[in-house]
PDB file of N, CA and C in Angstrom:
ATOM      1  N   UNK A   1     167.441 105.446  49.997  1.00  0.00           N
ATOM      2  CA  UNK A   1     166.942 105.777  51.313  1.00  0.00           C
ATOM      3  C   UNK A   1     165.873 106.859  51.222  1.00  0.00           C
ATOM      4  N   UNK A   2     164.740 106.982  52.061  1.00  0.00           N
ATOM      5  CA  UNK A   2     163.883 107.899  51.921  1.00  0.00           C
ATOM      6  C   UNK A   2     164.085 108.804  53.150  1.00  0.00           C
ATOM      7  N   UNK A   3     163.449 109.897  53.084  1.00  0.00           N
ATOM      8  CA  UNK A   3     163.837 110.633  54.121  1.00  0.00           C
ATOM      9  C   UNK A   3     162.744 110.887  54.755  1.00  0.00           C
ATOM     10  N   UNK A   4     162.626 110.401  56.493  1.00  0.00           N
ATOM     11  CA  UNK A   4     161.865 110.312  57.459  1.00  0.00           C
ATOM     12  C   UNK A   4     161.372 111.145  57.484  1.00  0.00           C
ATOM     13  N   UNK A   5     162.082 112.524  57.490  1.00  0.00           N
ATOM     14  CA  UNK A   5     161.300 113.649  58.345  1.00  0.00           C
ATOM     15  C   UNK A   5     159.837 114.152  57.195  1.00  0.00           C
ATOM     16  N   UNK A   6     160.304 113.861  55.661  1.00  0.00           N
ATOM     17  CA  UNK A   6     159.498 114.360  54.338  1.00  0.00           C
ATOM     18  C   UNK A   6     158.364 113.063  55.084  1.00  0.00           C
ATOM     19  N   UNK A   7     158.496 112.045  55.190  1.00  0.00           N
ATOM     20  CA  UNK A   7     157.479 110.951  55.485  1.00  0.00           C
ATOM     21  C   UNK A   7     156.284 111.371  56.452  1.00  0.00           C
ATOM     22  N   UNK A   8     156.979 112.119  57.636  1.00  0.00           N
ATOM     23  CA  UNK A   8     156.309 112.394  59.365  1.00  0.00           C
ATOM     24  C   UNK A   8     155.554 113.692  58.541  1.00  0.00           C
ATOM     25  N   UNK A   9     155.560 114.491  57.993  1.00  0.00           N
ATOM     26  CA  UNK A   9     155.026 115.465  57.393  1.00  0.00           C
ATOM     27  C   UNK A   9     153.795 115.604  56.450  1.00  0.00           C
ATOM     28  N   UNK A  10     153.890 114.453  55.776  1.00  0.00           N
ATOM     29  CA  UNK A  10     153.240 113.649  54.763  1.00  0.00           C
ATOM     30  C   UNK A  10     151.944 113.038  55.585  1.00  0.00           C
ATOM     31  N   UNK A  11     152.377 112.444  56.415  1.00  0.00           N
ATOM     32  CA  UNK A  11     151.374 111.112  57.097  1.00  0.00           C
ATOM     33  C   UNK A  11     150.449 111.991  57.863  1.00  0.00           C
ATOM     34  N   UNK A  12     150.923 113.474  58.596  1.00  0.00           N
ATOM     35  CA  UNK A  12     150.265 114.564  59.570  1.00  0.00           C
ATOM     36  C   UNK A  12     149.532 115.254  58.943  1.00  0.00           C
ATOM     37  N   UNK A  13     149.676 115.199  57.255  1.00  0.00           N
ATOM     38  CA  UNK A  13     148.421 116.151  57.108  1.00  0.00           C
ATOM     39  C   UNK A  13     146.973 115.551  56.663  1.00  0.00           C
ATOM     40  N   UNK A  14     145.884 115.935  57.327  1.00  0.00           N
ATOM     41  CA  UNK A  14     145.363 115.782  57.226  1.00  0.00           C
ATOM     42  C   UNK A  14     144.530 115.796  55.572  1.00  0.00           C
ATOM     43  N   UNK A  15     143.207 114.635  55.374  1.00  0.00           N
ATOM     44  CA  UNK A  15     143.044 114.274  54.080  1.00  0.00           C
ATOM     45  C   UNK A  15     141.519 114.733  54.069  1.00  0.00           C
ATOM     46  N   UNK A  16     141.461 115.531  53.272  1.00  0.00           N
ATOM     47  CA  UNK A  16     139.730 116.274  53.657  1.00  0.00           C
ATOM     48  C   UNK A  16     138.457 115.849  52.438  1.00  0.00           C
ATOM     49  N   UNK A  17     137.905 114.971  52.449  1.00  0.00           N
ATOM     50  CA  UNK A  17     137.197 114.703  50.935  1.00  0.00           C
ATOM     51  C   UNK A  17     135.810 115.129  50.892  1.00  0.00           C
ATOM     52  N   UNK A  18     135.057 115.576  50.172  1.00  0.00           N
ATOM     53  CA  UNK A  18     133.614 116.058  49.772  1.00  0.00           C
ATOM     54  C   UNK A  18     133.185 114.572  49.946  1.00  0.00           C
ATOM     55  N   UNK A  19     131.733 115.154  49.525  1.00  0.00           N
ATOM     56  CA  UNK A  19     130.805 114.105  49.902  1.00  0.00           C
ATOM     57  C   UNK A  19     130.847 113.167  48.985  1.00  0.00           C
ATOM     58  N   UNK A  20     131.038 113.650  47.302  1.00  0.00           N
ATOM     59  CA  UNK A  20     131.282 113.054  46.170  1.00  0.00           C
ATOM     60  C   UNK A  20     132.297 112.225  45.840  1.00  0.00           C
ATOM     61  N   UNK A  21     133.251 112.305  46.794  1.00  0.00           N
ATOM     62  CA  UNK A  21     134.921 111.130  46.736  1.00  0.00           C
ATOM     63  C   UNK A  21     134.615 110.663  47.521  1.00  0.00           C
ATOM     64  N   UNK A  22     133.782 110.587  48.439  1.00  0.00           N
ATOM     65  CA  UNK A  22     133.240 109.082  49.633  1.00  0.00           C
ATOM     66  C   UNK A  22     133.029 108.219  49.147  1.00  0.00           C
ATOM     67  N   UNK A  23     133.781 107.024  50.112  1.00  0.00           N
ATOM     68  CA  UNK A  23     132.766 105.579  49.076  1.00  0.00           C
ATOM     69  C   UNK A  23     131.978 105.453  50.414  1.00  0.00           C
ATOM     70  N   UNK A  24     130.751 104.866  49.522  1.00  0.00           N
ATOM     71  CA  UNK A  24     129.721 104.222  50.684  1.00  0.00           C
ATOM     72  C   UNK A  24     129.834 103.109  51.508  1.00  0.00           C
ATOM     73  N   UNK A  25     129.659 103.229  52.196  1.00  0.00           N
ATOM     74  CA  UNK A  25     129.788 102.069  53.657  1.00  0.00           C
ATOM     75  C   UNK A  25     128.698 100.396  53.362  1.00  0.00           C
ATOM     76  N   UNK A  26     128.776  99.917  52.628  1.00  0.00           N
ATOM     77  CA  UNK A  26     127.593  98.657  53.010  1.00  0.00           C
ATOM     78  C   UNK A  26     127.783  97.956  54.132  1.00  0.00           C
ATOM     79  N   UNK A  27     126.584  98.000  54.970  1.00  0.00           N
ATOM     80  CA  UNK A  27     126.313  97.244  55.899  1.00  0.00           C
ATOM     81  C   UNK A  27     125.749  96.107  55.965  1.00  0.00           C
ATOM     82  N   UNK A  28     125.752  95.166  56.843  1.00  0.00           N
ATOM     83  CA  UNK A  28     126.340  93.613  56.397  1.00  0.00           C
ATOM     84  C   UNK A  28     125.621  93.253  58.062  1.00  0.00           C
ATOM     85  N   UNK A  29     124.018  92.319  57.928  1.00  0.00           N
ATOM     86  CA  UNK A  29     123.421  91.734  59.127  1.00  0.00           C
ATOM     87  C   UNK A  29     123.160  90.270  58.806  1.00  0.00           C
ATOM     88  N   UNK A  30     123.377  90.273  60.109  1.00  0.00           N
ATOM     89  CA  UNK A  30     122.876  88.448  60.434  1.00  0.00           C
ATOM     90  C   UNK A  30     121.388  88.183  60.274  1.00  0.00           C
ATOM     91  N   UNK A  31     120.899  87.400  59.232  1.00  0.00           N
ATOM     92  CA  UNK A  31     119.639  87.179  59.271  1.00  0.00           C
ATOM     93  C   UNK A  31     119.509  85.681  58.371  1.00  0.00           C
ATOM     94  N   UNK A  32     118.548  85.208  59.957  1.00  0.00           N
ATOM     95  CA  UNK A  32     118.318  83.803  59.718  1.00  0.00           C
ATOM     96  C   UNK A  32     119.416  82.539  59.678  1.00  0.00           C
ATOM     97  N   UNK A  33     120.417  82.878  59.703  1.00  0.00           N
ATOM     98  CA  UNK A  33     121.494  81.798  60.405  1.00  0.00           C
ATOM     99  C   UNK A  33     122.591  82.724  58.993  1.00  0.00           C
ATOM    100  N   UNK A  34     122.509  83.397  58.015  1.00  0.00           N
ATOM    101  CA  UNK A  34     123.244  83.863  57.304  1.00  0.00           C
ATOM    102  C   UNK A  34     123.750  85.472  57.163  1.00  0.00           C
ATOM    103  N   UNK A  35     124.984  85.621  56.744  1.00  0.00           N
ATOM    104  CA  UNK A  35     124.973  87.202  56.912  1.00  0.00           C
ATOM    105  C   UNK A  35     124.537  87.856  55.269  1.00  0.00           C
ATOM    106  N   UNK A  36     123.910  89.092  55.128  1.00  0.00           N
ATOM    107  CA  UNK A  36     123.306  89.301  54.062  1.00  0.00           C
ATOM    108  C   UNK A  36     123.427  91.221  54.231  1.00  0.00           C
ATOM    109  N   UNK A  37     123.553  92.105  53.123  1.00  0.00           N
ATOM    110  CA  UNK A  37     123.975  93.420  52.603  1.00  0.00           C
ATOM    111  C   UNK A  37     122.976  94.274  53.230  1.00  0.00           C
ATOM    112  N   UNK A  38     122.728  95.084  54.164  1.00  0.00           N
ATOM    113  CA  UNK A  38     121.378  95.493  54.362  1.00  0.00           C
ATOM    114  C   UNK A  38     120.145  96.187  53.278  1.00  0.00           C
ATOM    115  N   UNK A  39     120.907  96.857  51.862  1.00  0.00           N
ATOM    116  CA  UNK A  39     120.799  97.108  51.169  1.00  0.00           C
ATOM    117  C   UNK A  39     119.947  96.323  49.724  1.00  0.00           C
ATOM    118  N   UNK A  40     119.932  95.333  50.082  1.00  0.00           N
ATOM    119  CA  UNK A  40     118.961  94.042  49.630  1.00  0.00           C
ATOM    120  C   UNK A  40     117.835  93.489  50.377  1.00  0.00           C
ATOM    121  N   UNK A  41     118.009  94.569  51.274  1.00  0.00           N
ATOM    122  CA  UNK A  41     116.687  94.244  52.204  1.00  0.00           C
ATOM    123  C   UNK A  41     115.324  94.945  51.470  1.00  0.00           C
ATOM    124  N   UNK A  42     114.005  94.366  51.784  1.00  0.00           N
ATOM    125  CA  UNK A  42     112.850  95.562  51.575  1.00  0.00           C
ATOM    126  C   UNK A  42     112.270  95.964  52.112  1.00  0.00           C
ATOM    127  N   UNK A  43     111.296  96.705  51.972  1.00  0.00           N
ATOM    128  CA  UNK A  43     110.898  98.191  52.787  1.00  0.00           C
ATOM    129  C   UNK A  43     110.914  97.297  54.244  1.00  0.00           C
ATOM    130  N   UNK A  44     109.903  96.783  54.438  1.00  0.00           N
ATOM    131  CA  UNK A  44     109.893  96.087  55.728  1.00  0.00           C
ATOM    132  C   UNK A  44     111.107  95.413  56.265  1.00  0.00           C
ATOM    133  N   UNK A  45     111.529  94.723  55.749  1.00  0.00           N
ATOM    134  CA  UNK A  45     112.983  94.550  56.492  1.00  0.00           C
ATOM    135  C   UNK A  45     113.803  95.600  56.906  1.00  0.00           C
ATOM    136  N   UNK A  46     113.848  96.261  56.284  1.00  0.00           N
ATOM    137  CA  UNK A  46     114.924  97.603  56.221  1.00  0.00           C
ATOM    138  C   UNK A  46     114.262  98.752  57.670  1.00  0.00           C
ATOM    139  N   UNK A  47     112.941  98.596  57.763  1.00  0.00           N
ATOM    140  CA  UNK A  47     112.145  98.988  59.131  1.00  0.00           C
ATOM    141  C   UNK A  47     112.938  98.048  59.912  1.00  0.00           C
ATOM    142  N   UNK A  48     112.480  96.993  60.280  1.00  0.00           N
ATOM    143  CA  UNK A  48     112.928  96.405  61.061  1.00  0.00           C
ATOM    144  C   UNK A  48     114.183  96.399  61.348  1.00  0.00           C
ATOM    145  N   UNK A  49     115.219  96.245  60.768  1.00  0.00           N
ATOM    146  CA  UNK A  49     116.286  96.719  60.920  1.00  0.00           C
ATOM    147  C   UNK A  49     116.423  97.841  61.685  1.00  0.00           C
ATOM    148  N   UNK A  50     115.921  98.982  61.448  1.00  0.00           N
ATOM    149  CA  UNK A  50     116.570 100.248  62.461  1.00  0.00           C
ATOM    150  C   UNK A  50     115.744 100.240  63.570  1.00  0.00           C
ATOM    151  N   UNK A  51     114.892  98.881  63.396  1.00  0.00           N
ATOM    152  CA  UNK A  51     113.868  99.332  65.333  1.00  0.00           C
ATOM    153  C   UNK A  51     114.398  98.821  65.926  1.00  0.00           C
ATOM    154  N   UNK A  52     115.643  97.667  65.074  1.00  0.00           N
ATOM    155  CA  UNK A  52     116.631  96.778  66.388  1.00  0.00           C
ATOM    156  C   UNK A  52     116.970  97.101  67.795  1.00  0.00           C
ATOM    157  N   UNK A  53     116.851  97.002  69.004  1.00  0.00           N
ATOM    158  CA  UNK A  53     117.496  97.827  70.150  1.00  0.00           C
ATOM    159  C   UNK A  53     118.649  96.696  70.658  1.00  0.00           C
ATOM    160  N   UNK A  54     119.853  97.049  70.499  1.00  0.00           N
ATOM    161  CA  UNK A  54     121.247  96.336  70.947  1.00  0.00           C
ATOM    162  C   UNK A  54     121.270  96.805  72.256  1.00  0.00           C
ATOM    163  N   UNK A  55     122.122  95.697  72.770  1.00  0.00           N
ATOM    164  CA  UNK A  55     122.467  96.028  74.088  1.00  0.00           C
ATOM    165  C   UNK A  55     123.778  95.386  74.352  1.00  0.00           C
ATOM    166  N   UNK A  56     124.377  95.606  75.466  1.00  0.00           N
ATOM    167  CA  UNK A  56     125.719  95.035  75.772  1.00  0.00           C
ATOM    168  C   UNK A  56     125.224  94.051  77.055  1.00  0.00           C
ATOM    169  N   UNK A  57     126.205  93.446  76.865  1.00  0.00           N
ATOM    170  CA  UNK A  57     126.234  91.765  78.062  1.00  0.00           C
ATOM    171  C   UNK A  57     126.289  92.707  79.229  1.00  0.00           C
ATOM    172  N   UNK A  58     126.749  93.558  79.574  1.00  0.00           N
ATOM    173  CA  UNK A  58     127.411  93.860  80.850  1.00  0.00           C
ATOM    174  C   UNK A  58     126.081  94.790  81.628  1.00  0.00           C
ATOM    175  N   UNK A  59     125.330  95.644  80.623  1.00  0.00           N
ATOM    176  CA  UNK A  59     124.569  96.093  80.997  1.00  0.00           C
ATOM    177  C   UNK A  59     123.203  95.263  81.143  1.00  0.00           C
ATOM    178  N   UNK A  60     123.328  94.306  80.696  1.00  0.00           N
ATOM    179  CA  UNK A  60     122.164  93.155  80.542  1.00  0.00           C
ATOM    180  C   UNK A  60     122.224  92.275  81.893  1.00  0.00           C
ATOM    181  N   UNK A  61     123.756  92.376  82.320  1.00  0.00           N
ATOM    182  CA  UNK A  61     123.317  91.452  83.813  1.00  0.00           C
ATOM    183  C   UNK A  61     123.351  92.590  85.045  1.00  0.00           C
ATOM    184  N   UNK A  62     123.235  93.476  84.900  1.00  0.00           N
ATOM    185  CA  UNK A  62     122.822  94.575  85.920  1.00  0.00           C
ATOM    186  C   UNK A  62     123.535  94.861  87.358  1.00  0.00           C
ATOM    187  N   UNK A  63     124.938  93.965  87.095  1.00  0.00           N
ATOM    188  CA  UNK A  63     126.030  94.353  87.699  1.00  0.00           C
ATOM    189  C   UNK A  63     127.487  94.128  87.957  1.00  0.00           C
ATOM    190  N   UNK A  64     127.322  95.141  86.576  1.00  0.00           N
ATOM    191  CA  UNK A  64     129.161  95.864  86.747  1.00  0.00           C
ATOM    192  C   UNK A  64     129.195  96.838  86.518  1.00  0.00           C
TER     193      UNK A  64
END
């Protein structure tokens, strides 16, 4: 049997890591009917990419 309360104690503390124990995030876009690493993109793609402007459905039909 393990003991709960050692568990609830365990799980609450918080886990603090430098920049150097991060793993990196790859991001992952739809382009051209396929999804592809953004990171394999080049210079120009990789522009284009961050001039994207998203929007939500809800704010797109201009009332709700």
């Amino acid at each position: 049997m393990t003991d709960l309360s050692n568990q609830n104690a365990l799980s609450t503390k918080q886990i603090i890591l430098t920049d150097a124990e991060r793993q990196r995030c790859e991001i992952w876009t739809r382009v051209m009917g396929y999804h592809r690493p953004v990171s394999s993109f080049n210079i120009g793609k990789k522009g284009e990419f961050h001039e994207r402007q998203y929007f939500t459905e809800c704010a797109a039909e201009q009332h709700c």
